[in-house]
C-alpha atoms as a PDB file:
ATOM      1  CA  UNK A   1     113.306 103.265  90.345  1.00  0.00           C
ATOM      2  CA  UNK A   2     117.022 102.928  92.039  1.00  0.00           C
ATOM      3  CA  UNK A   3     117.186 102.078  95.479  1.00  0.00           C
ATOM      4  CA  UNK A   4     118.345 104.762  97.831  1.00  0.00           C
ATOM      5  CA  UNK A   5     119.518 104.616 101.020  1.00  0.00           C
ATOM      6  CA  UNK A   6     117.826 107.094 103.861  1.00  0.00           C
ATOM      7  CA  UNK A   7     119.878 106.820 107.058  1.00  0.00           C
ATOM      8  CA  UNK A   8     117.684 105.958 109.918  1.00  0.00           C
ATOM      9  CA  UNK A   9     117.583 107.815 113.470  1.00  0.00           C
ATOM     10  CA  UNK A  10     120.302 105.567 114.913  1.00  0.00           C
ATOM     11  CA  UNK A  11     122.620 106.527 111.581  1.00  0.00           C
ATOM     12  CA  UNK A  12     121.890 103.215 110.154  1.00  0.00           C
ATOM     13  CA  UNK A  13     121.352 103.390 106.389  1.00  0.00           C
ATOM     14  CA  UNK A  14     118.018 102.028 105.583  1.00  0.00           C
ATOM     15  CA  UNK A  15     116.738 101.686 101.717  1.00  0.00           C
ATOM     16  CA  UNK A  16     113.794 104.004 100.679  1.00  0.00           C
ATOM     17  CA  UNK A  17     112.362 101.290  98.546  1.00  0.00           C
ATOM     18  CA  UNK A  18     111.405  99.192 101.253  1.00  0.00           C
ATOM     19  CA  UNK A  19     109.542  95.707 101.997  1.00  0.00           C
ATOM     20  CA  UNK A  20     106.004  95.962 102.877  1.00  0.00           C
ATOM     21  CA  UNK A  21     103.839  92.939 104.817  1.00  0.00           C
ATOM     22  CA  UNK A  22     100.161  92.509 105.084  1.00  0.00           C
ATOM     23  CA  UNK A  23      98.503  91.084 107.945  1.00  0.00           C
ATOM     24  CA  UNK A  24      94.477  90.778 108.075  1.00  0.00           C
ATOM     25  CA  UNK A  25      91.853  89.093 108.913  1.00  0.00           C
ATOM     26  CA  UNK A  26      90.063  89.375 105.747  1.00  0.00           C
ATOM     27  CA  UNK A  27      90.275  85.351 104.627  1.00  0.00           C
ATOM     28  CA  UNK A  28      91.047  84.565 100.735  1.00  0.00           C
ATOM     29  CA  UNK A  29      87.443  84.136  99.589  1.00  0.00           C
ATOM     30  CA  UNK A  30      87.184  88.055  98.806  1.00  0.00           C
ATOM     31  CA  UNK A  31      89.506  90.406  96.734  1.00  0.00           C
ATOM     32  CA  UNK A  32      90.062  92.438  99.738  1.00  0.00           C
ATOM     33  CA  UNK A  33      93.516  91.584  99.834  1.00  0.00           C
ATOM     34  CA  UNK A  34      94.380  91.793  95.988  1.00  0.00           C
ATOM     35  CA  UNK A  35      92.680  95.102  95.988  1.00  0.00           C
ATOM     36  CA  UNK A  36      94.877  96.464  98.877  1.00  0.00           C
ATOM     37  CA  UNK A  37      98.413  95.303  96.584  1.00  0.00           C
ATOM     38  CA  UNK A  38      96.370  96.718  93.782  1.00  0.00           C
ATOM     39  CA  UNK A  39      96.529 100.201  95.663  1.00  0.00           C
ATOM     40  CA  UNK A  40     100.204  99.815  96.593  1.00  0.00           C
ATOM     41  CA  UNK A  41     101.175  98.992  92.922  1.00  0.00           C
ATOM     42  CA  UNK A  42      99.343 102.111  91.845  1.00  0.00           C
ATOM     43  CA  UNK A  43     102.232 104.288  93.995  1.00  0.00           C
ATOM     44  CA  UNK A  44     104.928 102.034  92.630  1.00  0.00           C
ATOM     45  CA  UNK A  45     104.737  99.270  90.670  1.00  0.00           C
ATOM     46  CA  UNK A  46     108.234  97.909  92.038  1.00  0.00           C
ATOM     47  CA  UNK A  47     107.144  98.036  95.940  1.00  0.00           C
ATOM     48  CA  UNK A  48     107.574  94.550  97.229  1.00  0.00           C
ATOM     49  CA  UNK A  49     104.822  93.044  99.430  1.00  0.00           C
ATOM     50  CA  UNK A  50     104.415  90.028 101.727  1.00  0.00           C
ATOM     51  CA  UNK A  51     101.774  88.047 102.858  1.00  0.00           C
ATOM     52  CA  UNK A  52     102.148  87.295 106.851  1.00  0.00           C
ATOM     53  CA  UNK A  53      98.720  86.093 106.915  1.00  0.00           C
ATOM     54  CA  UNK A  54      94.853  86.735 106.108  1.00  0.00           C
ATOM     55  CA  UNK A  55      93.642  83.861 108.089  1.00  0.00           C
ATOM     56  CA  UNK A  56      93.527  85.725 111.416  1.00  0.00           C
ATOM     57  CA  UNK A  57      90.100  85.005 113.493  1.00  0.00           C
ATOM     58  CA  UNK A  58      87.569  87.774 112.428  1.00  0.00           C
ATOM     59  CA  UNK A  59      88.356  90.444 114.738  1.00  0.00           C
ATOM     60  CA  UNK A  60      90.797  88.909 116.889  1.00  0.00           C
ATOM     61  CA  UNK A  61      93.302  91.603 117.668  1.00  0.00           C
ATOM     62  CA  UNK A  62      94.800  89.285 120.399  1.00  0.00           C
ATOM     63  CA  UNK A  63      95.883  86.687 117.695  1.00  0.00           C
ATOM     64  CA  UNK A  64      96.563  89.640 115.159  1.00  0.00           C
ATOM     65  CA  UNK A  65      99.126  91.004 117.803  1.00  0.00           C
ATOM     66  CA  UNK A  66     100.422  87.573 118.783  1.00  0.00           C
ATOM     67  CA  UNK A  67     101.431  86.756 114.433  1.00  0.00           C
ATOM     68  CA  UNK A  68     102.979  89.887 113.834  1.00  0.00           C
ATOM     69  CA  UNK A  69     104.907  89.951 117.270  1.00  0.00           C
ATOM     70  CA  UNK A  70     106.392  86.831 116.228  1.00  0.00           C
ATOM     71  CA  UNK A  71     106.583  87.533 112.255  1.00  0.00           C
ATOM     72  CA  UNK A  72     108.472  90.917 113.080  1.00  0.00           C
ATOM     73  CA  UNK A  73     112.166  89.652 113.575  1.00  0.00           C
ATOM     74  CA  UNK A  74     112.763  87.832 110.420  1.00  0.00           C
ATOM     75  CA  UNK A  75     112.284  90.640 108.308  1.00  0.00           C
ATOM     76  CA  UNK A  76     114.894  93.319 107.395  1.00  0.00           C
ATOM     77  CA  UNK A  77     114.935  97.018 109.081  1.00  0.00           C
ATOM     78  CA  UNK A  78     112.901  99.160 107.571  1.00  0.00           C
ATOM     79  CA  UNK A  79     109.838  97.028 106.818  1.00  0.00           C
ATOM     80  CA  UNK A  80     106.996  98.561 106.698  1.00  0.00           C
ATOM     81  CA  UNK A  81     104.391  96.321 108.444  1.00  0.00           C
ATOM     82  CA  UNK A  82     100.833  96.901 107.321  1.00  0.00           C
ATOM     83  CA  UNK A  83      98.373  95.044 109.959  1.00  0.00           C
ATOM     84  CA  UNK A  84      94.591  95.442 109.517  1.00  0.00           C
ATOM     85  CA  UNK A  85      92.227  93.604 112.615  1.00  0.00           C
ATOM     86  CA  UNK A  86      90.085  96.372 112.978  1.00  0.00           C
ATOM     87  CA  UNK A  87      86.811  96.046 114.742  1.00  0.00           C
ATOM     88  CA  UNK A  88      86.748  99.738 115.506  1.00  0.00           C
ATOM     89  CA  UNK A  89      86.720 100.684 111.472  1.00  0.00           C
ATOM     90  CA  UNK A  90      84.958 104.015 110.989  1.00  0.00           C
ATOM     91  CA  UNK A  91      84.481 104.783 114.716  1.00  0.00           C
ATOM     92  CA  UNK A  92      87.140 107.017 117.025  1.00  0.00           C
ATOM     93  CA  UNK A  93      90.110 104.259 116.783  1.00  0.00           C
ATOM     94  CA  UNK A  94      92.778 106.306 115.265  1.00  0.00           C
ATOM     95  CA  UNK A  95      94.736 105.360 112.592  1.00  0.00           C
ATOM     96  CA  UNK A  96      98.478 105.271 113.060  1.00  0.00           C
ATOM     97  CA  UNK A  97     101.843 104.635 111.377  1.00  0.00           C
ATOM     98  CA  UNK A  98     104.587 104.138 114.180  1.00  0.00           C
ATOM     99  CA  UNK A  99     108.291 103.954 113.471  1.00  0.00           C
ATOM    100  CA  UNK A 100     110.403 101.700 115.926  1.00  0.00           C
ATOM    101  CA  UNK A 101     114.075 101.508 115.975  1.00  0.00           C
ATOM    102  CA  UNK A 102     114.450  99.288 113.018  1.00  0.00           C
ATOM    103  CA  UNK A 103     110.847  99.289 111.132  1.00  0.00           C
ATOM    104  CA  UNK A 104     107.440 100.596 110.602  1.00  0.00           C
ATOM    105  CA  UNK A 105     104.062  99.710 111.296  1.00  0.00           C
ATOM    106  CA  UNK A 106     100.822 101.117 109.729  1.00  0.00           C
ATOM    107  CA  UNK A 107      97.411 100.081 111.122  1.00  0.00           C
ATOM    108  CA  UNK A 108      94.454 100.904 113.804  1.00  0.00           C
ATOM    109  CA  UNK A 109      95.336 102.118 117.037  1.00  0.00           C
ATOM    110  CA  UNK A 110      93.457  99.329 118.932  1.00  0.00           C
ATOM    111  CA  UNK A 111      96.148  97.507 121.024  1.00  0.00           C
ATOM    112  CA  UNK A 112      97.083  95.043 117.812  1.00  0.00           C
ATOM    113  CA  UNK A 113     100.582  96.568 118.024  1.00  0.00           C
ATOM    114  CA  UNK A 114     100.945  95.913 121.703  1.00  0.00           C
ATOM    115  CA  UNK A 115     103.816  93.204 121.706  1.00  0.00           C
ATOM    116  CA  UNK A 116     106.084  95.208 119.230  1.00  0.00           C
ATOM    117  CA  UNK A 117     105.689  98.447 121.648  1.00  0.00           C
ATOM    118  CA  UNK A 118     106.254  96.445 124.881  1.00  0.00           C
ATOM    119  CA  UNK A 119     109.704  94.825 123.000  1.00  0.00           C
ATOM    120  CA  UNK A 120     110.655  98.076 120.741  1.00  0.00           C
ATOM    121  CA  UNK A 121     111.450 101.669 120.751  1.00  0.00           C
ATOM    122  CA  UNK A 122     109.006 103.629 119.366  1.00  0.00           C
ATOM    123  CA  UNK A 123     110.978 106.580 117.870  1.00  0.00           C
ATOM    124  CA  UNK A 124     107.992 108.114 116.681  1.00  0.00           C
ATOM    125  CA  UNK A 125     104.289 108.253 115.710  1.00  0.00           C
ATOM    126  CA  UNK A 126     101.764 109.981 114.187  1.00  0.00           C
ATOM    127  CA  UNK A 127      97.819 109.296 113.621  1.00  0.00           C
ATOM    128  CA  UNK A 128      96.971 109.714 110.056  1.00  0.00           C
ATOM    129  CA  UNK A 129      95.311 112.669 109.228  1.00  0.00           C
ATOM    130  CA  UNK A 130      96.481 114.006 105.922  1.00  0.00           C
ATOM    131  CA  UNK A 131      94.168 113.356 103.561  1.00  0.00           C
ATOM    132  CA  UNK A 132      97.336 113.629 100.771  1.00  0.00           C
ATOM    133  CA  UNK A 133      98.792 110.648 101.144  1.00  0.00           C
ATOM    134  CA  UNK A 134      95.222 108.294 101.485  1.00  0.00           C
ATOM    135  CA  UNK A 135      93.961 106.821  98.116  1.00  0.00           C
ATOM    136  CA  UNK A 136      91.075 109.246  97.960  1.00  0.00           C
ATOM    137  CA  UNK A 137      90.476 112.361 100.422  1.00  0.00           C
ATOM    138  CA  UNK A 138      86.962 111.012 101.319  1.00  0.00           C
ATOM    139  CA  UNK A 139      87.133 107.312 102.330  1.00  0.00           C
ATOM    140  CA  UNK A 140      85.239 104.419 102.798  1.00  0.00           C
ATOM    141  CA  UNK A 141      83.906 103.964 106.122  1.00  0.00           C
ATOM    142  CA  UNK A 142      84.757 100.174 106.130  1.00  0.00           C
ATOM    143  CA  UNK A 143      87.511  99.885 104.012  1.00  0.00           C
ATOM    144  CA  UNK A 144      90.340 101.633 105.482  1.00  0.00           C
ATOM    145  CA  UNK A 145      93.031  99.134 104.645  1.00  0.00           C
ATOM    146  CA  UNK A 146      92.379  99.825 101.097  1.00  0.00           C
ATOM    147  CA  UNK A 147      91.737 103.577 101.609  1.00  0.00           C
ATOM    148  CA  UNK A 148      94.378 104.648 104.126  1.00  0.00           C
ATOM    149  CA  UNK A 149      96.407 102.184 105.722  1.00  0.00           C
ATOM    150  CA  UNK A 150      97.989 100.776 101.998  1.00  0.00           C
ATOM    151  CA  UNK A 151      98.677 104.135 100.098  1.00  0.00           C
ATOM    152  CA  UNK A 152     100.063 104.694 103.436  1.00  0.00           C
ATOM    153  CA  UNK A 153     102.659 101.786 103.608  1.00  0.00           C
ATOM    154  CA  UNK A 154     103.648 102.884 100.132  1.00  0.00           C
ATOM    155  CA  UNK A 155     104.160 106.571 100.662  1.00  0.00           C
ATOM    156  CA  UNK A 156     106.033 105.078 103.783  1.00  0.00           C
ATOM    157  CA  UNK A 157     108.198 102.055 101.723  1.00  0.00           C
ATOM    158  CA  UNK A 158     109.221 104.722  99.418  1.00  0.00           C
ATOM    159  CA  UNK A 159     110.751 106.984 102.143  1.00  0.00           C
ATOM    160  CA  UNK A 160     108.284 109.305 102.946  1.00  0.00           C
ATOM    161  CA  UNK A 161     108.855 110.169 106.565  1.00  0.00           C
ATOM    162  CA  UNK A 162     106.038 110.084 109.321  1.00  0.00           C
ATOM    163  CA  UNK A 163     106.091 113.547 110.027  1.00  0.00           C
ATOM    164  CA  UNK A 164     104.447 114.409 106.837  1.00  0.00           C
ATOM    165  CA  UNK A 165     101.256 111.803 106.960  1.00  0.00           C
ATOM    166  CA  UNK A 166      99.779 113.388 109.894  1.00  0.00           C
ATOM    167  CA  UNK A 167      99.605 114.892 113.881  1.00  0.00           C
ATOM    168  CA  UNK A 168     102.485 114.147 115.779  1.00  0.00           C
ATOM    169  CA  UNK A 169     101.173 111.848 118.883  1.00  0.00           C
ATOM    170  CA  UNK A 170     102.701 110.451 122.107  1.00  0.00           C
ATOM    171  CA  UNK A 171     103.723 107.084 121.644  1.00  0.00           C
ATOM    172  CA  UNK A 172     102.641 106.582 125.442  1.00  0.00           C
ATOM    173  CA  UNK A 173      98.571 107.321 124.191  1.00  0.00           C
ATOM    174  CA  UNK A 174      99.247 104.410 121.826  1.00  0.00           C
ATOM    175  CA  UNK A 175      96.728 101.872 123.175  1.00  0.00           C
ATOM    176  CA  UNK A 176      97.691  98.262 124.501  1.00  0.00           C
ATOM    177  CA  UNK A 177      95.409  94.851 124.643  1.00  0.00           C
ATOM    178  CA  UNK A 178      95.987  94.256 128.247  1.00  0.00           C
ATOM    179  CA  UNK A 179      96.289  90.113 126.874  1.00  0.00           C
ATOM    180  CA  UNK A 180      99.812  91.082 127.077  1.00  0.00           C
ATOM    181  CA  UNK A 181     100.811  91.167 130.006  1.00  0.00           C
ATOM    182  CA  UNK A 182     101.062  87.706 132.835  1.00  0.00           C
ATOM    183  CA  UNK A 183     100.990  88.230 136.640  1.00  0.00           C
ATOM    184  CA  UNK A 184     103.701  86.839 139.179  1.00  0.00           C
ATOM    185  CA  UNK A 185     101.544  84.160 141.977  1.00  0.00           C
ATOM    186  CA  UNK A 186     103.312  82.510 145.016  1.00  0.00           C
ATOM    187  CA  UNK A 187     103.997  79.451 143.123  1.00  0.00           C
ATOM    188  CA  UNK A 188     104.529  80.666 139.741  1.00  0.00           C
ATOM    189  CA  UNK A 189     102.342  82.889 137.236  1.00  0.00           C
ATOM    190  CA  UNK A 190      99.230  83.544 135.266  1.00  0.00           C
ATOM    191  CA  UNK A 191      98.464  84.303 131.995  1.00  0.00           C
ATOM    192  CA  UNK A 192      95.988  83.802 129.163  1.00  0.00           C
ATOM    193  CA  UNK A 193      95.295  82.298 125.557  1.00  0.00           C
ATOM    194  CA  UNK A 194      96.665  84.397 122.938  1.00  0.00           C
ATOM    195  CA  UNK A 195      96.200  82.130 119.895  1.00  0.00           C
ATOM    196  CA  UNK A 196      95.269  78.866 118.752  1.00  0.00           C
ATOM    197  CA  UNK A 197      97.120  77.852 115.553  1.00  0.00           C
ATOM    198  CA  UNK A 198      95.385  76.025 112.728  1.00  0.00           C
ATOM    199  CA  UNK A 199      96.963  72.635 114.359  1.00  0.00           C
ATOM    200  CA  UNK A 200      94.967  74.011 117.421  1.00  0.00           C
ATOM    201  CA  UNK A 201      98.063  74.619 119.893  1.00  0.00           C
ATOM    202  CA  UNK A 202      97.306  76.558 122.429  1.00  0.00           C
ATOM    203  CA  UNK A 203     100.185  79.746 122.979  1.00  0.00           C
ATOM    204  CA  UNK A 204      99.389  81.602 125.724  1.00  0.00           C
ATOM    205  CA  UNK A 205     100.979  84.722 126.883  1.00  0.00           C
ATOM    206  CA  UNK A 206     103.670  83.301 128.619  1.00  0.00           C
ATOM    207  CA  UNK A 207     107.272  83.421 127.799  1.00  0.00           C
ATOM    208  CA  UNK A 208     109.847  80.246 127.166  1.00  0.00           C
ATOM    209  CA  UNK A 209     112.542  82.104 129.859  1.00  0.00           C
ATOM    210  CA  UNK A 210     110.004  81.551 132.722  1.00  0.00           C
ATOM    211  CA  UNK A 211     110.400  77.875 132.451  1.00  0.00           C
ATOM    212  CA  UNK A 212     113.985  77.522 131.546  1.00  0.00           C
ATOM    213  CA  UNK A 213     116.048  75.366 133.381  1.00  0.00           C
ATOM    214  CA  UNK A 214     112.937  74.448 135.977  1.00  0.00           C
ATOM    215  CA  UNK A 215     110.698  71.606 136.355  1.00  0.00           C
ATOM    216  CA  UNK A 216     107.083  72.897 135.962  1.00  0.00           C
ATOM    217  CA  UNK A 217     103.788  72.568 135.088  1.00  0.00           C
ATOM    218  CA  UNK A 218     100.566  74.323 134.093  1.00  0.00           C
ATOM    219  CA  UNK A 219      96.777  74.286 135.072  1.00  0.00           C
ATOM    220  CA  UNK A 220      93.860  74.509 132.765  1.00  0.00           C
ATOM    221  CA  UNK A 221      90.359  74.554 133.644  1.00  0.00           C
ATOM    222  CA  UNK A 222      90.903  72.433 136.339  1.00  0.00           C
ATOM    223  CA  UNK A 223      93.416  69.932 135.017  1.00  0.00           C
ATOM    224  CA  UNK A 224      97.524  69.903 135.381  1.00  0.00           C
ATOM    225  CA  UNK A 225      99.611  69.178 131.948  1.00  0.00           C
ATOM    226  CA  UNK A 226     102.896  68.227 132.585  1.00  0.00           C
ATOM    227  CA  UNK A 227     105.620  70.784 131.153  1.00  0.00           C
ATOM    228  CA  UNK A 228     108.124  69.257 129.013  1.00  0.00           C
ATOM    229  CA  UNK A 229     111.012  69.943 126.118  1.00  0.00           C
ATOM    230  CA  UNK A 230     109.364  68.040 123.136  1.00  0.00           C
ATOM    231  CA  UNK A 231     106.418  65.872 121.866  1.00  0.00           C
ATOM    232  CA  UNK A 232     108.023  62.597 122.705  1.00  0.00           C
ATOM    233  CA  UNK A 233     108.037  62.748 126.114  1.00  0.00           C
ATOM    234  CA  UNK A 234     104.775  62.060 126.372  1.00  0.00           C
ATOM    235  CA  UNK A 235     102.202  59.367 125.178  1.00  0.00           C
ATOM    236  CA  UNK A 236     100.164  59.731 121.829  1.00  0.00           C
ATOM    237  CA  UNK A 237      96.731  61.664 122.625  1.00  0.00           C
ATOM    238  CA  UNK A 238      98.653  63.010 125.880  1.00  0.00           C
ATOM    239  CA  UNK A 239      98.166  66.933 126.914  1.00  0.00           C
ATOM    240  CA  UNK A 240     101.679  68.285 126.835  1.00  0.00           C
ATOM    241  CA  UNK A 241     103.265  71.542 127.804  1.00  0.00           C
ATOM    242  CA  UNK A 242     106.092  73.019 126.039  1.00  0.00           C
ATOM    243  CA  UNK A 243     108.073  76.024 124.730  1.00  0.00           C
ATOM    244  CA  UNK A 244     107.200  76.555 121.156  1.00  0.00           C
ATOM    245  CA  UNK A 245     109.276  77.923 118.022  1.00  0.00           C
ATOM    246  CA  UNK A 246     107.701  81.173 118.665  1.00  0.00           C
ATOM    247  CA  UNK A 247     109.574  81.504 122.440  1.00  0.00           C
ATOM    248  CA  UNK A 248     106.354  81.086 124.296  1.00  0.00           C
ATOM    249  CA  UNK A 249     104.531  78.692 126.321  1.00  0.00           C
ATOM    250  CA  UNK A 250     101.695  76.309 124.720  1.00  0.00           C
ATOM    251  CA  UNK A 251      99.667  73.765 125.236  1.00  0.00           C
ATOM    252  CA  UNK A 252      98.849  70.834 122.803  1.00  0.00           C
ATOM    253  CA  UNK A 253      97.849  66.936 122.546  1.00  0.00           C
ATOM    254  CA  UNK A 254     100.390  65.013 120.950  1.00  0.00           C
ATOM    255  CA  UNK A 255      98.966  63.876 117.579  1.00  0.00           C
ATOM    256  CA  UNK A 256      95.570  65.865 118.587  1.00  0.00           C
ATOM    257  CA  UNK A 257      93.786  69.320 118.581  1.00  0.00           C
ATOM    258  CA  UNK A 258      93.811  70.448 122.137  1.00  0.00           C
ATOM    259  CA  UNK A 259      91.649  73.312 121.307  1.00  0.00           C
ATOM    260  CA  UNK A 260      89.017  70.861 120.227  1.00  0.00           C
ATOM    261  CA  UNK A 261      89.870  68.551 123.032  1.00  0.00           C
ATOM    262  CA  UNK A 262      90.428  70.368 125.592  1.00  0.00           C
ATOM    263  CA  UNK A 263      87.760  72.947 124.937  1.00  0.00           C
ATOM    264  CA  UNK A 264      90.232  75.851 125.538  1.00  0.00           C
ATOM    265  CA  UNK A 265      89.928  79.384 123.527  1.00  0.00           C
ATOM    266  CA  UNK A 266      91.243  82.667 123.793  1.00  0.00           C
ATOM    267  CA  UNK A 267      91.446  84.531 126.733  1.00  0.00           C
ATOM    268  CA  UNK A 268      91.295  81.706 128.699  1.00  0.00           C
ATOM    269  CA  UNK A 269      93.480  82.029 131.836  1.00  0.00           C
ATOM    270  CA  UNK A 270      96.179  79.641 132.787  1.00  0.00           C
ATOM    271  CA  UNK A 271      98.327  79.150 135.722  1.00  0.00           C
ATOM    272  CA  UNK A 272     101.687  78.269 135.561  1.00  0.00           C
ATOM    273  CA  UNK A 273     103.254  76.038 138.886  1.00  0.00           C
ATOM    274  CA  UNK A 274     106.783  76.217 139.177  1.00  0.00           C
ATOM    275  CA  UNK A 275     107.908  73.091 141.021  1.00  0.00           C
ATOM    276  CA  UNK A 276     110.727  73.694 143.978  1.00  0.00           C
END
């Protein structure tokens, strides 16, 4: 199949063989995964897909939001980003594929999506009701990655515009994970844990640009970690506080596991002190 070029809504040419990337929570131990590219090859054999991860926490939509947030900007417009943490399977979460101003993303409406709607435009949306373009018009009620959301991404990939998969729906219904979102306090701000990475780093919810250029802190549970610009600065087994490669604030024990150590986990909340 050649590669053609559809022009996207801000005139930029886009090709209608596009990039697809999974991201689940549904581990390596099972063929759920292989059986989701097996449905994508059965559309087109020359669709190109990409494993962000399968290692996401059962269930955890706050860490599912938090990998493909960061995964999004390294891949070229018009990916189509297939992301499947879905508690809600079978129940009255819709089911969604949402074009933004320079991608797409297929999945559950359950607040998963949250960071890319906060930092994109959403040009449009539409919840996935014709049964055309699913792998069968009667699906499983637990499977809906393999059933919906991957014949989806390929109808999608291979330039199949929104408009035809479904309803139209108002990207403002499109549900958030409040997780998101940090408050302003008199001597700084609070967030929360939004993932723990297999090192166990702690990233919370609050961005590197709050810290720049300031001497600061932050307060777990109690206990004040120092804020600093790398690992060195502080001792072996020390509880540091730093800006991570993913722009956002985290907390980890040099050499250590500070989720293990410090018996942090998600959703915990944390208070950031700026110092005057």
């Amino acid at each position: 199949m050649k590669n053609s070029l559809t022009p996207s809504p801000a005139g930029i040419a886009m090709p209608s063989n596009r990039l697809i990337t999974l991201l689940t929570d549904f581990g390596l131990n099972d063929v759920y995964v292989g059986v989701m590219k097996g449905v994508i090859a059965s559309i087109d054999q020359s669709l190109r897909v990409i494993d962000l991860t399968h290692q996401i926490p059962p269930q955890n939509i706050a860490s599912a939001q938090f990998n493909l947030l960061n995964a999004y900007p390294y891949f070229p417009a018009g990916t189509v980003h297939v992301a499947v943490v879905d508690p809600g399977v079978g129940g009255d979460r819709r089911a969604v594929a949402i074009e933004l101003e320079d991608g797409f993303l297929v999945g559950p409406d359950n607040g998963l999506f949250t960071g890319l709607l906060t930092a994109k435009s959403v040009i449009r949306a539409a919840e996935l009701t014709n049964r055309n373009y699913w792998r069968v018009p009667d699906p499983s009620h637990t499977f809906h990655g393999r059933d919906i959301f991957a014949p989806i991404a390929a109808h999608l990939a291979l330039g199949t515009a929104i408009a035809k998969l479904g309803t139209p729906i108002d990207p403002k219904t499109l549900m958030q994970n409040p997780i998101a979102l940090y408050k302003t306090t008199a001597n700084g701000y609070q967030g929360k844990i939004q993932h723990i990475d297999r090192f166990g780093n702690v990233i919370t919810n609050l961005p590197g640009h709050l810290v720049a250029h300031k001497r600061w802190s932050v307060r777990v549970k109690k206990r004040s970690i120092p804020g600093c610009q790398r690992y060195g600065e502080v001792e072996a087994g020390s509880a540091i506080a730093l800006v991570g490669s993913h722009g956002w604030v985290e907390i980890a024990i040099n050499g250590g596991d500070a989720h293990f150590q410090l018996r942090l986990n998600w959703e915990d909340e944390i208070d950031l002190q700026i110092e005057s």
